[in-house]
C-alpha atoms as a PDB file:
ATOM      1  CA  UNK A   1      -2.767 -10.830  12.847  1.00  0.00           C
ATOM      2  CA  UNK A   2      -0.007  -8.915  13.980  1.00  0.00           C
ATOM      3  CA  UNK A   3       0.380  -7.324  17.675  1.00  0.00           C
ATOM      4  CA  UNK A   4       2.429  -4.612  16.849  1.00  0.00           C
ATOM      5  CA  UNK A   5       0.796  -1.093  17.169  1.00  0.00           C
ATOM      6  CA  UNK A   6       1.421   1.984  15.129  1.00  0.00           C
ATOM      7  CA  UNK A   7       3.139   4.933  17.194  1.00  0.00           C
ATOM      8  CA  UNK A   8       3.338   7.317  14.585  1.00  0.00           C
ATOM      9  CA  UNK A   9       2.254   7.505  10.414  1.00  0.00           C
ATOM     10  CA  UNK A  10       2.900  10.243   8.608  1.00  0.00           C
ATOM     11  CA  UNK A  11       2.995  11.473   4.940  1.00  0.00           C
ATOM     12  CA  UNK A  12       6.070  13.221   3.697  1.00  0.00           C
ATOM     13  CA  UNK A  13       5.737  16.299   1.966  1.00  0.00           C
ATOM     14  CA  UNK A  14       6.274  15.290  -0.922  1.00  0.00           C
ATOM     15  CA  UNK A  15       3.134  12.457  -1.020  1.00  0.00           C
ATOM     16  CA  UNK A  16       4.958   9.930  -2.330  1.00  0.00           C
ATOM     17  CA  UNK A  17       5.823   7.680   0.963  1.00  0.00           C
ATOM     18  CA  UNK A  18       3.941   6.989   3.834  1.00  0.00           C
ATOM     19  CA  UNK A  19       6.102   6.283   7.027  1.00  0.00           C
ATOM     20  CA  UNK A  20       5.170   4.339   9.468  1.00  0.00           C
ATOM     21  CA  UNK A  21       6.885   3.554  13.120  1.00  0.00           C
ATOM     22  CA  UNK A  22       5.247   0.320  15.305  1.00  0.00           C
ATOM     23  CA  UNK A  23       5.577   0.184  19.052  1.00  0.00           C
ATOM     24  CA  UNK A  24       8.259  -3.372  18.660  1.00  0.00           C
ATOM     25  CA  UNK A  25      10.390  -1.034  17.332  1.00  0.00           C
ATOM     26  CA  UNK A  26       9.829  -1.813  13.554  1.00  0.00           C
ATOM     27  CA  UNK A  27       9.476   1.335  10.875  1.00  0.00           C
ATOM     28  CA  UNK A  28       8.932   1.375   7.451  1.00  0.00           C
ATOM     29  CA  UNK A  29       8.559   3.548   4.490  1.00  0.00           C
ATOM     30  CA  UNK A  30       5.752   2.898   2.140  1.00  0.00           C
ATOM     31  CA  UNK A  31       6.458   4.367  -1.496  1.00  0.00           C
ATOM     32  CA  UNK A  32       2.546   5.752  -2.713  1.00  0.00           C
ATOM     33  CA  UNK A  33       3.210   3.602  -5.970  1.00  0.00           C
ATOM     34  CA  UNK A  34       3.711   0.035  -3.582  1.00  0.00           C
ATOM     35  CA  UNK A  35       0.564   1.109  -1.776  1.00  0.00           C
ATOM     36  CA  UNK A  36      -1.480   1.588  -4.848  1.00  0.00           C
ATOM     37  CA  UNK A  37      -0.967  -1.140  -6.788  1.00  0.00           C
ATOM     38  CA  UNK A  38      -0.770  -3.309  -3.545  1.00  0.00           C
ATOM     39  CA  UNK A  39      -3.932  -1.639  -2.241  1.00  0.00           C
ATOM     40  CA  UNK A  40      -6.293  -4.053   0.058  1.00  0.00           C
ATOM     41  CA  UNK A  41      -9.266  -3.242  -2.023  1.00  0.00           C
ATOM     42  CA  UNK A  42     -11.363  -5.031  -3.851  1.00  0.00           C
ATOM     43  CA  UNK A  43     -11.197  -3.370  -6.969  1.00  0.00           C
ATOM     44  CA  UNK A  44      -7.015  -4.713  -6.976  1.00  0.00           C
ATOM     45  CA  UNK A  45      -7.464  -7.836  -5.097  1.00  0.00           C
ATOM     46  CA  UNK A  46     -10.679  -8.943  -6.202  1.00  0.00           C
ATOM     47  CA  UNK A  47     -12.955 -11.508  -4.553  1.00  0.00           C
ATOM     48  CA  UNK A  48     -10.496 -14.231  -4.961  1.00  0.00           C
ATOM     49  CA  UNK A  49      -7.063 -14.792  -5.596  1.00  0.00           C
ATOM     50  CA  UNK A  50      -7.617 -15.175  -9.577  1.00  0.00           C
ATOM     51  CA  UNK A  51      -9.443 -11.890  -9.568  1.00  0.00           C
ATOM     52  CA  UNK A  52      -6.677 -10.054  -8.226  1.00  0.00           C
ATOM     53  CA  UNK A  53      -5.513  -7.323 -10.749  1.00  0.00           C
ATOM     54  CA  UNK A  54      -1.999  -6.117 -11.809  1.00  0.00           C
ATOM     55  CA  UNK A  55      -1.716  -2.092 -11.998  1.00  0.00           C
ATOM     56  CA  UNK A  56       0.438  -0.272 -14.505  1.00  0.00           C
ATOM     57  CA  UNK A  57       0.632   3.058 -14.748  1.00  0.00           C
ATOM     58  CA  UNK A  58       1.123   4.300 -11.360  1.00  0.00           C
ATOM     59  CA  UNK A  59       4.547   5.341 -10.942  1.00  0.00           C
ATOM     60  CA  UNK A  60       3.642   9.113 -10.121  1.00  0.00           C
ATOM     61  CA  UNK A  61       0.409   8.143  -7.929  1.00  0.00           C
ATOM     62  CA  UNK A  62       0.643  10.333  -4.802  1.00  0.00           C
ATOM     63  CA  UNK A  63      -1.410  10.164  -1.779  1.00  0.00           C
ATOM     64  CA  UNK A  64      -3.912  13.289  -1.141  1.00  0.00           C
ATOM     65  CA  UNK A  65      -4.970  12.215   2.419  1.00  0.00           C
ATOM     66  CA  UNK A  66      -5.035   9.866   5.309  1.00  0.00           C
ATOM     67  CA  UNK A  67      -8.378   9.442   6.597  1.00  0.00           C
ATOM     68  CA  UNK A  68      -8.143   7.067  10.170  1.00  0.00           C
ATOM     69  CA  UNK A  69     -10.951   4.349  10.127  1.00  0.00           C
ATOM     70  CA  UNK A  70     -11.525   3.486  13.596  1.00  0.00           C
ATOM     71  CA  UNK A  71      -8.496   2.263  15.766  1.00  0.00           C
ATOM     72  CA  UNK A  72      -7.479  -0.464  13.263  1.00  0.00           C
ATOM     73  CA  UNK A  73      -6.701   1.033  10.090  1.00  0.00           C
ATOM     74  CA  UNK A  74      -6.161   4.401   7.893  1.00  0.00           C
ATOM     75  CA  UNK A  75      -8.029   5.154   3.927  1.00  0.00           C
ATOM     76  CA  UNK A  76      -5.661   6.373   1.817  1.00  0.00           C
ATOM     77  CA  UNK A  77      -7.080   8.627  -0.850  1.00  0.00           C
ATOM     78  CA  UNK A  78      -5.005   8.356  -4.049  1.00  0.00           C
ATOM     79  CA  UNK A  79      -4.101  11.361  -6.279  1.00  0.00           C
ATOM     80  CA  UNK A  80      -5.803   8.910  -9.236  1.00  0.00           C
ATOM     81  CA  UNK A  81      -9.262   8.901  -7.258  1.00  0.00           C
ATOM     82  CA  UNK A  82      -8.420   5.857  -5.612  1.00  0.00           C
ATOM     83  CA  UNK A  83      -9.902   5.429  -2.005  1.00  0.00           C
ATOM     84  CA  UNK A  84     -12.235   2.524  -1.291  1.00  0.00           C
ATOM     85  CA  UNK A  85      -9.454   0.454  -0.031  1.00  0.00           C
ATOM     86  CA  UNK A  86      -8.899   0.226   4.392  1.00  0.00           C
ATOM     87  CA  UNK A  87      -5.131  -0.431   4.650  1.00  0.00           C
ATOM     88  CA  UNK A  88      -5.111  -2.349   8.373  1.00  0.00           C
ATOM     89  CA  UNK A  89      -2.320  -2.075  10.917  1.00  0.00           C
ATOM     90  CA  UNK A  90      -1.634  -5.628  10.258  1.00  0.00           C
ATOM     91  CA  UNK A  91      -1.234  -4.756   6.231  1.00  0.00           C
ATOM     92  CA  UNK A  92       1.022  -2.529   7.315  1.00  0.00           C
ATOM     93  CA  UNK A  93       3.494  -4.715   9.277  1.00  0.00           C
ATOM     94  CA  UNK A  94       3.513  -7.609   6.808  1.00  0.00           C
ATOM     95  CA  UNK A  95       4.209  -5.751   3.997  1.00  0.00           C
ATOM     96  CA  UNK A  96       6.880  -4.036   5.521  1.00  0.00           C
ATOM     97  CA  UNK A  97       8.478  -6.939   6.555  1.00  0.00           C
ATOM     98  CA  UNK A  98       7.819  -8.382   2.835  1.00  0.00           C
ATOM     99  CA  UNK A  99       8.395  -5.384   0.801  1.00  0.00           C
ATOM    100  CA  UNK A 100      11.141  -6.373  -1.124  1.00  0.00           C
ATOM    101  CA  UNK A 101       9.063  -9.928  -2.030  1.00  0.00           C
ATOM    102  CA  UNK A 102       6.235  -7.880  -2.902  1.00  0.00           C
ATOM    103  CA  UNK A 103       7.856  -5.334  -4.866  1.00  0.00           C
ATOM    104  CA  UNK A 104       9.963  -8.346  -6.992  1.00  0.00           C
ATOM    105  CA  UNK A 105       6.773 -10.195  -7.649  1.00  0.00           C
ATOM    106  CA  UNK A 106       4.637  -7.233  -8.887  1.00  0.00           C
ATOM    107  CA  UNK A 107       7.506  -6.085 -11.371  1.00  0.00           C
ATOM    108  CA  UNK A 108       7.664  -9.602 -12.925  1.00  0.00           C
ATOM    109  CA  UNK A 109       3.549  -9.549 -12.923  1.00  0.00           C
ATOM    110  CA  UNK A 110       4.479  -6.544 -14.963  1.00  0.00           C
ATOM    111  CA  UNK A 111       6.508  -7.993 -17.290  1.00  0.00           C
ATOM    112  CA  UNK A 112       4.380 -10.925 -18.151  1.00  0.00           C
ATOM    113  CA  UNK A 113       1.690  -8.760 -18.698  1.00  0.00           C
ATOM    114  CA  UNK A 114       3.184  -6.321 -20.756  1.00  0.00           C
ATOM    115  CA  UNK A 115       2.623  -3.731 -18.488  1.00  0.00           C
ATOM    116  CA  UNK A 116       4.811  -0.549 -17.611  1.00  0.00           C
ATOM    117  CA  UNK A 117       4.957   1.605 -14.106  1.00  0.00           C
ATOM    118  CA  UNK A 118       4.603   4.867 -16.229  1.00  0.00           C
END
């Protein structure tokens, strides 16, 4: 759990990246297509870590809205109808600080499964 705390989030114009500045200082953009298909639900990360799912399909996602959830987290609500997942503070942080791991991994998931970003 991280300690950082969000000072500002906001959604460009154009829905496609989610910016997000934490009170150490850190900031990071969130492209709507990394959020999607990394998306804290269960319906992508399943109940375990063999359940969790690999999206294709999602390069032009965009995100409609960002709905706060008490004082730990936001919903996003996905142009594709996706919204059941709560995307903590502490999400936020560690995949900012991982995005590039994150991003590399998913692309070869991918791959092996034959999958494209659309």
């Amino acid at each position: 759990m991280t300690d950082a705390w969000p000072t500002e989030i906001r959604l460009k114009k154009d829905k496609k990246t989610l910016s997000i500045r934490f009170d150490d200082g850190s900031a990071y953009d969130f492209p709507a297509e990394f959020l999607r298909v990394t998306s804290p639900s269960a319906e992508v990360q399943g109940h375990s870590p063999d359940q969790k799912k690999t999206l294709g399909n999602k390069r032009n996602v965009e995100i409609m809205k960002v709905e706060p959830v008490g004082n730990y987290a936001v919903r996003l609500h996905f142009t594709d109808l996706h919204d059941s997942g709560f995307f903590t503070w502490d999400y936020f942080k560690r995949s900012g600080e991982a995005m590039d791991e994150i991003w590399s991994q998913y692309l070869k998931d991918l791959e092996a499964k034959g999958l494209s970003r659309g």
